[in-house]
PDB file of N, CA and C in Angstrom:
ATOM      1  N   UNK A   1      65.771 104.918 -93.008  1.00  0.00           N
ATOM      2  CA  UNK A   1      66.001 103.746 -93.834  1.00  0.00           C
ATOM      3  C   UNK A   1      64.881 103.652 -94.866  1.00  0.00           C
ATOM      4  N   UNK A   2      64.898 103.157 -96.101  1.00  0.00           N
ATOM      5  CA  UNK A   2      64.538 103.176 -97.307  1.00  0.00           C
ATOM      6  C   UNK A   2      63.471 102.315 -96.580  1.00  0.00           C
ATOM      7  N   UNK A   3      61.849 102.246 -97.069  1.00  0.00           N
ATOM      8  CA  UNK A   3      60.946 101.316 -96.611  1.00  0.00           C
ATOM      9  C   UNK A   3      61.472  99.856 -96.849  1.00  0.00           C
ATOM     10  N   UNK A   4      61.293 100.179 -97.847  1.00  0.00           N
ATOM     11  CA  UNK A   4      61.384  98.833 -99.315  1.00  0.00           C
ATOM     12  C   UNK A   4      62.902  97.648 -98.799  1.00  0.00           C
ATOM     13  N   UNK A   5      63.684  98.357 -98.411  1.00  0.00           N
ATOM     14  CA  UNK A   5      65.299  97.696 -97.704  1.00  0.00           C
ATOM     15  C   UNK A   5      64.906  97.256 -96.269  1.00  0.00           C
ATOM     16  N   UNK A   6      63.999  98.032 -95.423  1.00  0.00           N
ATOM     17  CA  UNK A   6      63.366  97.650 -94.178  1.00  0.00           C
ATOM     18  C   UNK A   6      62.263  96.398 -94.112  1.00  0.00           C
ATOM     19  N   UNK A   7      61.599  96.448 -95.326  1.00  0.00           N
ATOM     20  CA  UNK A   7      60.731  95.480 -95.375  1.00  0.00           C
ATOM     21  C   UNK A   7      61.605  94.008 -96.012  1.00  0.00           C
ATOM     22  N   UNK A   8      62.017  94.081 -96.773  1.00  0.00           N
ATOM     23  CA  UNK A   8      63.024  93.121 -97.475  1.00  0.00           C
ATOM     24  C   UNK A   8      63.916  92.267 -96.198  1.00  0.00           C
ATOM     25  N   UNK A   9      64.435  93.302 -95.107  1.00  0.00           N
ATOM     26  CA  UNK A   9      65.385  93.226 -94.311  1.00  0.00           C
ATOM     27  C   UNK A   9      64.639  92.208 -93.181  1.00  0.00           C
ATOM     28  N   UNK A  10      63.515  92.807 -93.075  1.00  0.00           N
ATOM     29  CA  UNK A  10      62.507  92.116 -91.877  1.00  0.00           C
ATOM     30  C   UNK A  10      61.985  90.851 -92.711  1.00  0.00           C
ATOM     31  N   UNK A  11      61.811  90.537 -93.836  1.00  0.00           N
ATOM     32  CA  UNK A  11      60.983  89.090 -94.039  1.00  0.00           C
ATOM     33  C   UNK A  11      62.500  88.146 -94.292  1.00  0.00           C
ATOM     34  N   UNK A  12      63.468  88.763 -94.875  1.00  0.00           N
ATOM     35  CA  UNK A  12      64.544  87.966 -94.538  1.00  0.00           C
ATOM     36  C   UNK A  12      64.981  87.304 -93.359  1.00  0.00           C
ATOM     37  N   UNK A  13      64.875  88.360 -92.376  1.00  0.00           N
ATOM     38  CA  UNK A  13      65.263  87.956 -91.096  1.00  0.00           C
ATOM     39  C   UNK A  13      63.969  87.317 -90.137  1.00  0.00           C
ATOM     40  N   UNK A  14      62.950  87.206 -90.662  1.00  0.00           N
ATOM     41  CA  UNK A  14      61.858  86.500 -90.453  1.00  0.00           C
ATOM     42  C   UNK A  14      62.239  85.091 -91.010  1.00  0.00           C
ATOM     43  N   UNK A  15      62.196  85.047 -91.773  1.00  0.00           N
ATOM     44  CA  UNK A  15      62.241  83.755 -92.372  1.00  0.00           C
ATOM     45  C   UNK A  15      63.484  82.934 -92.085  1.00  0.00           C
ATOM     46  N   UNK A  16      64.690  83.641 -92.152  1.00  0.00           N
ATOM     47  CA  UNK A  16      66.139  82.855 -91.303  1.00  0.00           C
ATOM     48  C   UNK A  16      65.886  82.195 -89.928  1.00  0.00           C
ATOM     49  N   UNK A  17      64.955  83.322 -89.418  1.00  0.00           N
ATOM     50  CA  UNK A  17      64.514  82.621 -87.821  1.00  0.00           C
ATOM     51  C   UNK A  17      63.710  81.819 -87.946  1.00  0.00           C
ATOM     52  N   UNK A  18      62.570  81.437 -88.788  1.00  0.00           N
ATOM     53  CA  UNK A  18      61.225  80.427 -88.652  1.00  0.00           C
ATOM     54  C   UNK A  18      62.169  79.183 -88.831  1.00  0.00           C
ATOM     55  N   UNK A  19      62.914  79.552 -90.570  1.00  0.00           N
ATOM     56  CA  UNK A  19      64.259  78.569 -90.808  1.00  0.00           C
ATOM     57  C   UNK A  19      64.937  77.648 -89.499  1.00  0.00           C
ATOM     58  N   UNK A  20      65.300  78.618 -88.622  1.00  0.00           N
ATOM     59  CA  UNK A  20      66.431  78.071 -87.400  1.00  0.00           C
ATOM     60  C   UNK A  20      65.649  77.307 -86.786  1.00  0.00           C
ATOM     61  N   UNK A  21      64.232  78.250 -86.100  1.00  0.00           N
ATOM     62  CA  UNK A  21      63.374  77.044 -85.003  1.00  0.00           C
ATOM     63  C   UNK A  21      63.094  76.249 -85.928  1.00  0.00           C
ATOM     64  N   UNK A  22      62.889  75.911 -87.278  1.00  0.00           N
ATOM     65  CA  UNK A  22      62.334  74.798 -87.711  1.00  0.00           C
ATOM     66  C   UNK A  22      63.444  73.654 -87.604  1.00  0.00           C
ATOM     67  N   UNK A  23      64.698  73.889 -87.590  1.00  0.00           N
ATOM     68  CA  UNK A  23      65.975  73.366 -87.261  1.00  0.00           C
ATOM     69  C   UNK A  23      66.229  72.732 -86.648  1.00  0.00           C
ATOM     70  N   UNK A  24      65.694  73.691 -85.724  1.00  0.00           N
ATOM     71  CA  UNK A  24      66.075  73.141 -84.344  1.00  0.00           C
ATOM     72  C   UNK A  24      65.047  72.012 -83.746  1.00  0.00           C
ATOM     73  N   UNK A  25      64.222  72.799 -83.777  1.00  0.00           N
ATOM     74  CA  UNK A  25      62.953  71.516 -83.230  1.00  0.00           C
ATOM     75  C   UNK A  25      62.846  70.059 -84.260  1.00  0.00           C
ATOM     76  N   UNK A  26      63.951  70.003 -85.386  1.00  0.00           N
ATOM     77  CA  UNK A  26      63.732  68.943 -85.654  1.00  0.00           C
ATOM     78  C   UNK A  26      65.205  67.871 -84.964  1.00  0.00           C
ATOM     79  N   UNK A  27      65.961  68.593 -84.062  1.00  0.00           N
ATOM     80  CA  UNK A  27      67.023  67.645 -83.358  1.00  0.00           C
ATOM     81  C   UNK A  27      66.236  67.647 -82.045  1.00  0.00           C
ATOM     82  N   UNK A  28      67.269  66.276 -81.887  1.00  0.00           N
ATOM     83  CA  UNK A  28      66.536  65.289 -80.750  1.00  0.00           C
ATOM     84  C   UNK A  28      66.772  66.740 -78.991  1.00  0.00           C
ATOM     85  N   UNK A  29      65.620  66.284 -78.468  1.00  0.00           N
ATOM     86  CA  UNK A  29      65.793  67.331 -76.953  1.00  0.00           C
ATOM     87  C   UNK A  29      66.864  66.632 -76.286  1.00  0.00           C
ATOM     88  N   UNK A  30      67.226  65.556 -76.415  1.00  0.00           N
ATOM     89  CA  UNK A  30      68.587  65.530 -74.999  1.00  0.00           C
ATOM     90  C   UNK A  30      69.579  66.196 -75.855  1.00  0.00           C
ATOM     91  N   UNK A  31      69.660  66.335 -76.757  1.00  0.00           N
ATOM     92  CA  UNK A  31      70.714  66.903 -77.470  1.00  0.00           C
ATOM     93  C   UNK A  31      71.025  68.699 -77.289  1.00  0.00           C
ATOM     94  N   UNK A  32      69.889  68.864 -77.231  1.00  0.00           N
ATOM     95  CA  UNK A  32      69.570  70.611 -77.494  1.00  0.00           C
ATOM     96  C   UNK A  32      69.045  71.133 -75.534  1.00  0.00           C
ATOM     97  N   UNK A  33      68.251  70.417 -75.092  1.00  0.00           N
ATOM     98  CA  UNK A  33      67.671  70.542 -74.099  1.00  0.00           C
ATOM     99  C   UNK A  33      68.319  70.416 -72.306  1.00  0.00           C
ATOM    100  N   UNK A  34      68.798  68.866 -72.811  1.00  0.00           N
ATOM    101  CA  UNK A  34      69.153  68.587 -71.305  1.00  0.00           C
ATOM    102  C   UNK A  34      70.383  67.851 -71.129  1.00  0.00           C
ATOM    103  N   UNK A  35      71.458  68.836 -72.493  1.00  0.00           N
ATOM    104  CA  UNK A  35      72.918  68.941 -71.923  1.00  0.00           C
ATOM    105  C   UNK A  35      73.617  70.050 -71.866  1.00  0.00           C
ATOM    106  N   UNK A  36      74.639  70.011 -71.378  1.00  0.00           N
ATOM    107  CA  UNK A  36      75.154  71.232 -71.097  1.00  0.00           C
ATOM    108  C   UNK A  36      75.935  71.935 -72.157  1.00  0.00           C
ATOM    109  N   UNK A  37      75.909  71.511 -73.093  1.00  0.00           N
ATOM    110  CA  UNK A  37      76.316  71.898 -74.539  1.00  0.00           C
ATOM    111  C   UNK A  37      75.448  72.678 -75.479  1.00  0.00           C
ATOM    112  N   UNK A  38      73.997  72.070 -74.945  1.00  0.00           N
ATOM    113  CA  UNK A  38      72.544  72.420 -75.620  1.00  0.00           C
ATOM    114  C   UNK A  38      72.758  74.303 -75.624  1.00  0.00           C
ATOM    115  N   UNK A  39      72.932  75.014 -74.756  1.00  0.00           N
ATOM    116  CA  UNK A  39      72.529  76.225 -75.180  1.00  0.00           C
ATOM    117  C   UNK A  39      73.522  76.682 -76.251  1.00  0.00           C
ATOM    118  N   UNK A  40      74.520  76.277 -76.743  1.00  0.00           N
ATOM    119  CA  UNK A  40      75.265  76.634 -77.841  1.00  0.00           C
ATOM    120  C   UNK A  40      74.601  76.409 -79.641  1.00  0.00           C
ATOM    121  N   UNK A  41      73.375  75.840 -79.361  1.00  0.00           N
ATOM    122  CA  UNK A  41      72.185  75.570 -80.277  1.00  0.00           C
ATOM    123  C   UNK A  41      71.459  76.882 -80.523  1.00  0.00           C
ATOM    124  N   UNK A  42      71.566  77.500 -79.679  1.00  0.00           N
ATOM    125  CA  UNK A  42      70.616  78.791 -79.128  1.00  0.00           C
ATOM    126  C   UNK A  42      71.236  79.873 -79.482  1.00  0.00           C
ATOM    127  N   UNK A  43      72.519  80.115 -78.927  1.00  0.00           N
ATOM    128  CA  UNK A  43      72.940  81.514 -79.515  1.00  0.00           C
ATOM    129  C   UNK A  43      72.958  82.042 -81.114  1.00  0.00           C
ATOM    130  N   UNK A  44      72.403  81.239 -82.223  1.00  0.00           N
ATOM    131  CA  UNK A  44      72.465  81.844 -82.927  1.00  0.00           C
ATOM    132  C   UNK A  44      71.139  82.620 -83.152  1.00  0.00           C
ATOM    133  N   UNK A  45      70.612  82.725 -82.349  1.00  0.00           N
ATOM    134  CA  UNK A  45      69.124  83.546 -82.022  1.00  0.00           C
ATOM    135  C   UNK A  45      69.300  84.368 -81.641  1.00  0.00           C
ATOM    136  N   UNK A  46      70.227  85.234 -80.906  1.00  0.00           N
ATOM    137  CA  UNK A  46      70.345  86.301 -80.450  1.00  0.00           C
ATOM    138  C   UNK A  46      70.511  87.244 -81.488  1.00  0.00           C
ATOM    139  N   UNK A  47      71.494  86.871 -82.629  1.00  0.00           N
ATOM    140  CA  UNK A  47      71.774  87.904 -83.943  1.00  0.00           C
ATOM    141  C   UNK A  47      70.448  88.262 -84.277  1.00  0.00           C
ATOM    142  N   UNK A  48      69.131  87.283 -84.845  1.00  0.00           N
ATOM    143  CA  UNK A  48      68.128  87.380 -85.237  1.00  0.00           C
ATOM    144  C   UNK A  48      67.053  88.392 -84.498  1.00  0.00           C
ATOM    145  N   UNK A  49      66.917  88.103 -83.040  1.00  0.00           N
ATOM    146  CA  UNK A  49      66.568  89.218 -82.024  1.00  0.00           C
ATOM    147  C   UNK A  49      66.949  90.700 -81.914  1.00  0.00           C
ATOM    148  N   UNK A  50      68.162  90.617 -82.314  1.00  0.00           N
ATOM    149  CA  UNK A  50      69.187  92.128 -82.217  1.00  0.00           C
ATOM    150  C   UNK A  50      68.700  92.523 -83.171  1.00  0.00           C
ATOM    151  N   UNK A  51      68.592  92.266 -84.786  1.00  0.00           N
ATOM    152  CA  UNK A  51      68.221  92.843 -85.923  1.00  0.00           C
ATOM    153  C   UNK A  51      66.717  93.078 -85.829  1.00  0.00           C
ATOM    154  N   UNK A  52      66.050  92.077 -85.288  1.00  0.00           N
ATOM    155  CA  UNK A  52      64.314  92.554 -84.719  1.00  0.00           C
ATOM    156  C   UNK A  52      64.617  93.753 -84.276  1.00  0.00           C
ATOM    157  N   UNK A  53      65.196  94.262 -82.849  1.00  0.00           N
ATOM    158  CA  UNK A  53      65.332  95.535 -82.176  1.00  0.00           C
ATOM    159  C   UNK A  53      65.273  96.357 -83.156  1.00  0.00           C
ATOM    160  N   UNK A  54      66.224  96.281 -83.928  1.00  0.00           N
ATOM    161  CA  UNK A  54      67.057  97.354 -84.628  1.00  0.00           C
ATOM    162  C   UNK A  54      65.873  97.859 -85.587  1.00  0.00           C
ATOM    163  N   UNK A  55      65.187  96.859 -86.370  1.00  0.00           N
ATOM    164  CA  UNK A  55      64.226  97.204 -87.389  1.00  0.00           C
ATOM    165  C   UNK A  55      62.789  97.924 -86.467  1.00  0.00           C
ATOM    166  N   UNK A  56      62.860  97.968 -85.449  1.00  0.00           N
ATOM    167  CA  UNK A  56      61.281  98.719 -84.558  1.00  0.00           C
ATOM    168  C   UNK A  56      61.735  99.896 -84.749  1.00  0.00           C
ATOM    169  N   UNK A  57      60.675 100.645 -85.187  1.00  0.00           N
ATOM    170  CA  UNK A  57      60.659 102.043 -84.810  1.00  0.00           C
ATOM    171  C   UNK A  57      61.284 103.111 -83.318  1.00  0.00           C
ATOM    172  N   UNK A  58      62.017 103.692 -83.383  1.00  0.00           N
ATOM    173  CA  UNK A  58      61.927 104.113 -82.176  1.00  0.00           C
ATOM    174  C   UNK A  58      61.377 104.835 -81.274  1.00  0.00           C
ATOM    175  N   UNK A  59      60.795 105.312 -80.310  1.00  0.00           N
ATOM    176  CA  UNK A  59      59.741 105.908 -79.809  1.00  0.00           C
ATOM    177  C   UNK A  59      60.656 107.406 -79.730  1.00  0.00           C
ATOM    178  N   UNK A  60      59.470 108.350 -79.952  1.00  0.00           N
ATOM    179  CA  UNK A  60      60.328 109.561 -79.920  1.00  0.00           C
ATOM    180  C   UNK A  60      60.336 110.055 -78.391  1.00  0.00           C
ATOM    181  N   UNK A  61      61.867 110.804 -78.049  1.00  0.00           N
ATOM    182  CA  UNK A  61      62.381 111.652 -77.255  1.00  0.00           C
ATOM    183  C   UNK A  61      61.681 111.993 -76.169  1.00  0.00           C
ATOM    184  N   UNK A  62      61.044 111.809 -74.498  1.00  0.00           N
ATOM    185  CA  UNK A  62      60.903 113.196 -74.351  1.00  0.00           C
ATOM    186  C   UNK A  62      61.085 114.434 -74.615  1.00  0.00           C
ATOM    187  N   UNK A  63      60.006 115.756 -74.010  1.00  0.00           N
ATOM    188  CA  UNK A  63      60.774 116.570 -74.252  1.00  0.00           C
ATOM    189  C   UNK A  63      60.901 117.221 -72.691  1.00  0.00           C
ATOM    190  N   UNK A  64      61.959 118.363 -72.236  1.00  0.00           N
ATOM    191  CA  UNK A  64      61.867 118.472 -70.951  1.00  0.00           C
ATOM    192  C   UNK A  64      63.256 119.143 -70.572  1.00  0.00           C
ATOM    193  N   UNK A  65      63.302 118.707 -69.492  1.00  0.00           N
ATOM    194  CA  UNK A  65      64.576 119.370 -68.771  1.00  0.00           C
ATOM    195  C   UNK A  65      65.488 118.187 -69.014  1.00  0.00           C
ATOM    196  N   UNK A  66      67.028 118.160 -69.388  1.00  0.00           N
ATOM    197  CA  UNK A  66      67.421 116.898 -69.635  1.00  0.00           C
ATOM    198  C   UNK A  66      68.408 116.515 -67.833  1.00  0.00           C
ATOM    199  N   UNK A  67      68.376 115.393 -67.990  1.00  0.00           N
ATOM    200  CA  UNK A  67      68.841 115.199 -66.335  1.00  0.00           C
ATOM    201  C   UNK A  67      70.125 115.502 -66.004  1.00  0.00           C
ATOM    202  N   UNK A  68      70.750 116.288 -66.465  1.00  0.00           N
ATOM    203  CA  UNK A  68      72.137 117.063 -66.081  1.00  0.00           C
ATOM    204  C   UNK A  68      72.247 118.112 -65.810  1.00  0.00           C
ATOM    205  N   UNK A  69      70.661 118.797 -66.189  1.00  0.00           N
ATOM    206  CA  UNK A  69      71.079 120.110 -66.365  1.00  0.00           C
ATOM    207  C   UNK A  69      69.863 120.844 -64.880  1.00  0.00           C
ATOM    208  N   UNK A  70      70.551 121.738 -64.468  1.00  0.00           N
ATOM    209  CA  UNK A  70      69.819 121.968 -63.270  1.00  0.00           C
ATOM    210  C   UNK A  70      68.657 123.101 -63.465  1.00  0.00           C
ATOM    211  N   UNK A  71      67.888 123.406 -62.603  1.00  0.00           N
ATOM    212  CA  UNK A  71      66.253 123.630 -62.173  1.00  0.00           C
ATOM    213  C   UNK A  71      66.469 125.061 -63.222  1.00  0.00           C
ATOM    214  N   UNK A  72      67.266 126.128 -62.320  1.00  0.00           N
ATOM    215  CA  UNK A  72      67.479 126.906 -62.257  1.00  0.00           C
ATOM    216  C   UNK A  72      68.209 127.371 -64.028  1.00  0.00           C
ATOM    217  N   UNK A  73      69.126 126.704 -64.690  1.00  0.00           N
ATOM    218  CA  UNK A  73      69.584 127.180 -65.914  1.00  0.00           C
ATOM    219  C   UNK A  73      68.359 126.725 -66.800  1.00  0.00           C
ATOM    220  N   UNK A  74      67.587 125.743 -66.772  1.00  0.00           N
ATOM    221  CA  UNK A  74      66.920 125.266 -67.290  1.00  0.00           C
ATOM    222  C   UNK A  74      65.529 125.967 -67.719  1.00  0.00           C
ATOM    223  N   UNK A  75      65.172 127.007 -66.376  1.00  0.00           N
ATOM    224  CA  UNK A  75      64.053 128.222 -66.674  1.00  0.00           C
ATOM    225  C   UNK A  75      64.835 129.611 -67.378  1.00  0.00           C
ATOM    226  N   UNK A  76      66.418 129.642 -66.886  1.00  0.00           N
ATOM    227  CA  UNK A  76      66.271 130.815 -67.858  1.00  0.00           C
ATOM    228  C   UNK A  76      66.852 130.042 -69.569  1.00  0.00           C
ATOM    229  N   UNK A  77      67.198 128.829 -69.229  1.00  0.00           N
ATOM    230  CA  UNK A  77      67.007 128.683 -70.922  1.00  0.00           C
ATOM    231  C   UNK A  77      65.880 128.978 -71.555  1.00  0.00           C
ATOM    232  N   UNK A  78      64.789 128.484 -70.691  1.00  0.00           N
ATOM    233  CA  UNK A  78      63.639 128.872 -71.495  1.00  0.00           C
ATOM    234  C   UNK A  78      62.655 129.982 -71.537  1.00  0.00           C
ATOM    235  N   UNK A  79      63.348 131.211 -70.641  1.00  0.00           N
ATOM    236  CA  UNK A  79      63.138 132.851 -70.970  1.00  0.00           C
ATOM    237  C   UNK A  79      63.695 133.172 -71.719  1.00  0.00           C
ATOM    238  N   UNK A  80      65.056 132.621 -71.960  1.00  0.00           N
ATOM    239  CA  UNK A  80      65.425 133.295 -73.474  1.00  0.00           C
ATOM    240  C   UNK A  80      64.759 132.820 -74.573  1.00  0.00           C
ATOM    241  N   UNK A  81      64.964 131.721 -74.799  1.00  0.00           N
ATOM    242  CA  UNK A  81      63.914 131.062 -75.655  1.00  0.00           C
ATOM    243  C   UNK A  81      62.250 131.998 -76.058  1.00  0.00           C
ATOM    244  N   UNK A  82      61.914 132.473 -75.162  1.00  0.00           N
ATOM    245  CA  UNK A  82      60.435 132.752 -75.690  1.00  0.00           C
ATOM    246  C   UNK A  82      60.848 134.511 -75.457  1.00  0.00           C
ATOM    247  N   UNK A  83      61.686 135.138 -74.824  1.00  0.00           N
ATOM    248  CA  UNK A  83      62.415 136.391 -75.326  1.00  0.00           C
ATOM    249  C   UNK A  83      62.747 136.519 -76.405  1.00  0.00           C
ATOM    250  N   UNK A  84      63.769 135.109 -77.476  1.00  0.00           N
ATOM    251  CA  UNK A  84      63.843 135.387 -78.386  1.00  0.00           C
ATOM    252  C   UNK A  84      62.828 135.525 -79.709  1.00  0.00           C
ATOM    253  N   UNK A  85      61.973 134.208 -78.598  1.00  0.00           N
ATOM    254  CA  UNK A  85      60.782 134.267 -80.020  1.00  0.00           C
ATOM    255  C   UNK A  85      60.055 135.556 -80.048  1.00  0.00           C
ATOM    256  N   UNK A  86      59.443 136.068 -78.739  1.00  0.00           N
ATOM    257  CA  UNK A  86      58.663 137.329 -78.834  1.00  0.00           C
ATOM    258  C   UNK A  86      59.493 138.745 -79.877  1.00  0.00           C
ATOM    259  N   UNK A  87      60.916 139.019 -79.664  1.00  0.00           N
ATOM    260  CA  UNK A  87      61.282 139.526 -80.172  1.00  0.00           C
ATOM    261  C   UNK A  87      61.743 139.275 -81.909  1.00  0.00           C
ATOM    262  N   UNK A  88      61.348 138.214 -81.923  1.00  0.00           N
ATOM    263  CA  UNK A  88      62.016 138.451 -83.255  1.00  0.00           C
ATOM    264  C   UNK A  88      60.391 138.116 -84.478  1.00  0.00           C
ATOM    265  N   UNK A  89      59.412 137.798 -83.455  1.00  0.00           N
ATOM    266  CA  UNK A  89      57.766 138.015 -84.163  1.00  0.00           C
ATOM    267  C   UNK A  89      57.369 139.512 -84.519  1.00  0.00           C
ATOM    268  N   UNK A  90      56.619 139.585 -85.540  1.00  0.00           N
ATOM    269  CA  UNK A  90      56.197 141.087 -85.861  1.00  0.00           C
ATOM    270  C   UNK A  90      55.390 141.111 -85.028  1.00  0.00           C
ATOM    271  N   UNK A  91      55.222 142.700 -84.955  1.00  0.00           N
ATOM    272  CA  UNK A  91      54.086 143.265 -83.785  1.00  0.00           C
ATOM    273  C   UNK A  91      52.494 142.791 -84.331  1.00  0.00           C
ATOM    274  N   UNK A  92      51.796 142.218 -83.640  1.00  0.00           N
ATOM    275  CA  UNK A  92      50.809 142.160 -84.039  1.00  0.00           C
ATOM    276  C   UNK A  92      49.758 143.670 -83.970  1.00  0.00           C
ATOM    277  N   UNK A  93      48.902 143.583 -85.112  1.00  0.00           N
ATOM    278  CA  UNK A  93      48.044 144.640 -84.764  1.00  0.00           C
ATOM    279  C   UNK A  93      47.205 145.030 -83.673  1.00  0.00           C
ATOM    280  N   UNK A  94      46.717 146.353 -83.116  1.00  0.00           N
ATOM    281  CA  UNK A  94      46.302 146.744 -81.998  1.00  0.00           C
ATOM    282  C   UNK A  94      44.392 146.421 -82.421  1.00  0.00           C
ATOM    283  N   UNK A  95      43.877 145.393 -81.308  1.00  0.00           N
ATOM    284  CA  UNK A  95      42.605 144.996 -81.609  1.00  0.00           C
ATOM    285  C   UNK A  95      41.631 146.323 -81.863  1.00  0.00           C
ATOM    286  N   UNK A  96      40.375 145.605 -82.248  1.00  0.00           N
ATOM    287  CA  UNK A  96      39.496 147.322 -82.846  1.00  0.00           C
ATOM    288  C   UNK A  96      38.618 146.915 -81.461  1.00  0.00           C
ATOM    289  N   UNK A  97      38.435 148.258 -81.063  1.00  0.00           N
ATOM    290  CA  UNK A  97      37.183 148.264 -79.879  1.00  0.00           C
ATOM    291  C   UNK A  97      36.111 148.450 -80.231  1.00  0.00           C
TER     292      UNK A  97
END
């Protein structure tokens, strides 16, 4: 994602939310608080939360054996793997004694 659309995206959605709690905390608490109607005040916070998620970076990947794949295919995947690399590297030169 473009920085500049990420940053734009996050103070928007910063500010819609400061917007809402400021909203909110200005209606009365039996209203919002201690009826049973009150959490329908609330869900529009969840959209705002979801788009938080969405805008974090994501942490990268392990790397590894992935959990489907068993012990055994998993080492000779990775003999071929370094079979292929050895073979397809030039020979290195023979050291001077």
């Amino acid at each position: 994602m473009n920085p500049k659309i990420k940053r734009l995206a996050w103070i928007l959605n910063s500010l819609g939310f400061l917007f809402y709690l400021v909203w909110l905390s200005q209606l009365d608490a039996r209203q919002t608080l201690r009826s049973q109607d009150g959490i329908l005040f609330y869900l529009p916070c969840v959209p705002f939360l979801f788009v938080f998620m969405l805008l974090i970076n994501p942490k990268p990947a392990p790397k590894g054996k992935p959990w489907w794949q068993s012990d055994e295919d998993y080492a000779r995947e990775q003999l071929e793997k370094q079979q292929k690399a050895a073979a397809a590297a030039p020979d290195a030169p023979a050291p001077k004694a």
